[in-house]
C-alpha atoms as a PDB file:
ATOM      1  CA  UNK A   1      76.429 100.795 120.958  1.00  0.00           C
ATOM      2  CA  UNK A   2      76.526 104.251 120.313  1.00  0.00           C
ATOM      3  CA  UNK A   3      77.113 106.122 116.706  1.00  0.00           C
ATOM      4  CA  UNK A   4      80.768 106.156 116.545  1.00  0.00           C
ATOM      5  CA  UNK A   5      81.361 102.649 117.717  1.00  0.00           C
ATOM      6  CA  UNK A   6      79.039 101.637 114.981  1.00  0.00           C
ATOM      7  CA  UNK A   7      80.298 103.215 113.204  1.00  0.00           C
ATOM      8  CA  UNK A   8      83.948 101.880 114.210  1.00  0.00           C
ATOM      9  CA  UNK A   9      82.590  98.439 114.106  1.00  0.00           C
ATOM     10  CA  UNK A  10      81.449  98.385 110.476  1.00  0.00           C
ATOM     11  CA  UNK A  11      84.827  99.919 109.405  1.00  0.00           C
ATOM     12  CA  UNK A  12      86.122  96.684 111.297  1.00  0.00           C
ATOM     13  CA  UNK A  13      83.942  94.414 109.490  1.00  0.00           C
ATOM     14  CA  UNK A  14      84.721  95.479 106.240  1.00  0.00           C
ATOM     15  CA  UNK A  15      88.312  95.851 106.793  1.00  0.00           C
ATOM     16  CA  UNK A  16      87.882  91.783 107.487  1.00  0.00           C
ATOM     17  CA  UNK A  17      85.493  91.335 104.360  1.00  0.00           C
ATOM     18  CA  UNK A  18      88.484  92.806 102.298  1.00  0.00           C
ATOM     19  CA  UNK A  19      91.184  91.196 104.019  1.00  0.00           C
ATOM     20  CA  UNK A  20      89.262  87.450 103.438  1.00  0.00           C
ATOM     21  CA  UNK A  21      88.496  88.503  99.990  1.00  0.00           C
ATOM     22  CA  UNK A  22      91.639  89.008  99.096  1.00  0.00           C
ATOM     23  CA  UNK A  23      93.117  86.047 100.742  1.00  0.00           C
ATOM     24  CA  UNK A  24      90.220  83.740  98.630  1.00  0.00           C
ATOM     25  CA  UNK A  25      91.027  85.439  95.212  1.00  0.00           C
ATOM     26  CA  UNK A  26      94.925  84.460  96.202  1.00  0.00           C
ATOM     27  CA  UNK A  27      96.449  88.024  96.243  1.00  0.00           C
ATOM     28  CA  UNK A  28      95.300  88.986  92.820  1.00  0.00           C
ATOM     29  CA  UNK A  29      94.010  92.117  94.360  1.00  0.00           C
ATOM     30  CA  UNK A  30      96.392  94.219  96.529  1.00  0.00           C
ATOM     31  CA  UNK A  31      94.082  96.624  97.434  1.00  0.00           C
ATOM     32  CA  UNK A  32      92.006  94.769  99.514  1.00  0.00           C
ATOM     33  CA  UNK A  33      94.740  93.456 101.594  1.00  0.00           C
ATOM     34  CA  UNK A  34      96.018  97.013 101.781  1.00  0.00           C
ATOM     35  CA  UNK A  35      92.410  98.323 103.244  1.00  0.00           C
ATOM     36  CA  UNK A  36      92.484  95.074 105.270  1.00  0.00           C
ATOM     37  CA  UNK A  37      95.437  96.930 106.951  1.00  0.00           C
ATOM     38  CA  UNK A  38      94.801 100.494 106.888  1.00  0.00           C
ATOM     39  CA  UNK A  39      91.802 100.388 108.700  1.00  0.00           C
ATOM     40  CA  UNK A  40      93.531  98.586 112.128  1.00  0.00           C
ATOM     41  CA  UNK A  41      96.609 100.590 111.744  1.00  0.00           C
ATOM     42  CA  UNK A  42      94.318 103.706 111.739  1.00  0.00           C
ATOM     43  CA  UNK A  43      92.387 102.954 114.208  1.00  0.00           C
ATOM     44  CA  UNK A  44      95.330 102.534 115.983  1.00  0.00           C
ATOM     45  CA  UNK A  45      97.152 105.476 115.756  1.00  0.00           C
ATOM     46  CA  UNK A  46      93.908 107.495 115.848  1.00  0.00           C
ATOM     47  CA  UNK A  47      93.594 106.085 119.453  1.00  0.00           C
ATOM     48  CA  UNK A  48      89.817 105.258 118.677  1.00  0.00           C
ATOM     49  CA  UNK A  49      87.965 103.313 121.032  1.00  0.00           C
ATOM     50  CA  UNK A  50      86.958 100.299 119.453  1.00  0.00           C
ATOM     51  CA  UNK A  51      84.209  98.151 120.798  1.00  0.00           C
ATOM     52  CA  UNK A  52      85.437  94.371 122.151  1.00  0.00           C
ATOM     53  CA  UNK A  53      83.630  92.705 119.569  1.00  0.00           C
ATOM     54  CA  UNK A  54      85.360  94.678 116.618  1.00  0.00           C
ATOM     55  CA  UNK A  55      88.986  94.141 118.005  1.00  0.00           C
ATOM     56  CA  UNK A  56      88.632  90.187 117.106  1.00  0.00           C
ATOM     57  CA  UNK A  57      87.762  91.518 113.276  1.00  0.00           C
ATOM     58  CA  UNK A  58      90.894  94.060 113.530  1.00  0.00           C
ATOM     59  CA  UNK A  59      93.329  91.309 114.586  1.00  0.00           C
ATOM     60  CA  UNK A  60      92.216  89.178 111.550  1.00  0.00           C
ATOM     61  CA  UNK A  61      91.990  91.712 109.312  1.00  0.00           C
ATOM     62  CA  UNK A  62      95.703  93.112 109.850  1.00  0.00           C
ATOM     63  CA  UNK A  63      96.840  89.163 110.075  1.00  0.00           C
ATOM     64  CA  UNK A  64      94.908  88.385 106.560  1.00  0.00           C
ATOM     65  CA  UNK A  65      95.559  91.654 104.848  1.00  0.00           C
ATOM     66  CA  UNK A  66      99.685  90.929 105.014  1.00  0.00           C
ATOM     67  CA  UNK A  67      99.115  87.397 103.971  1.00  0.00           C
ATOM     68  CA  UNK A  68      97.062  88.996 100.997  1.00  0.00           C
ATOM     69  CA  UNK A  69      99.995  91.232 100.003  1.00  0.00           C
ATOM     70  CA  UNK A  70     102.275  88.261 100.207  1.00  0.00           C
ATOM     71  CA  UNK A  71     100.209  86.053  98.210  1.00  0.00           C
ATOM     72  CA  UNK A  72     100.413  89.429  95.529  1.00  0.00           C
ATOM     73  CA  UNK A  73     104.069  89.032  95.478  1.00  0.00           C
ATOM     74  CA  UNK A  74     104.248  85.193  95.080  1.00  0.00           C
ATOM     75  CA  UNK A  75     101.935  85.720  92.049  1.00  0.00           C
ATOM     76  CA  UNK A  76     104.039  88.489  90.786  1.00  0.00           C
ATOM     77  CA  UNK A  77     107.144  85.900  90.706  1.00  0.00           C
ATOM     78  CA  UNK A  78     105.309  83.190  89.436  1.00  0.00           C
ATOM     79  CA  UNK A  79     104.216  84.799  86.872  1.00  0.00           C
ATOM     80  CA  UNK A  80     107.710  85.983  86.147  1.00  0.00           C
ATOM     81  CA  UNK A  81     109.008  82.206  86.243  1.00  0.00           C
ATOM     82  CA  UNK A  82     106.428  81.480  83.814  1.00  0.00           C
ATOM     83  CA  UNK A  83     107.053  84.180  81.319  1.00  0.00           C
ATOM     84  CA  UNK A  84     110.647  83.406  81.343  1.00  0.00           C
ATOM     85  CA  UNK A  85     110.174  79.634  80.995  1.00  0.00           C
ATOM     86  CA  UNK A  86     108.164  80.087  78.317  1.00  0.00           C
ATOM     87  CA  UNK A  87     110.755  82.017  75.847  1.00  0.00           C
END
């Protein structure tokens, strides 16, 4: 593995660290959903070669970063309900 795939592969990883995260703390964070996306999407349209082994952590990353950002906006309208229940 050379410098930029390492270098490609860690931005992988941690895009997947962030998107997880985010899914375990149930949306309450949007920005690590949103860097669980960026970094596939730019990779993307950057045309970068990324190594086999860190396409498996871009898949999941995109796939867990929306459901992050979903989870956000469920919150969001539960919290809502609640407020307005509660007057």
């Amino acid at each position: 593995m050379n410098g930029n795939e390492n270098v490609i592969y860690k931005l992988s990883k941690f895009a997947f660290i962030c998107s997880v995260i985010g899914v375990i703390l149930i949306g309450v964070l949007p920005p690590l959903g949103a860097a669980g996306i960026a970094v596939p999407l730019t990779l993307k349209k950057k045309n970068a070669q990324v190594p086999e082994n860190a396409k498996l952590y871009n898949k999941y990353s995109l796939i867990l970063g929306v459901v992050s950002l979903i989870m956000f906006v469920v919150d969001i309208v539960i919290a809502l309900v609640i407020i307005k229940i509660s007057k």
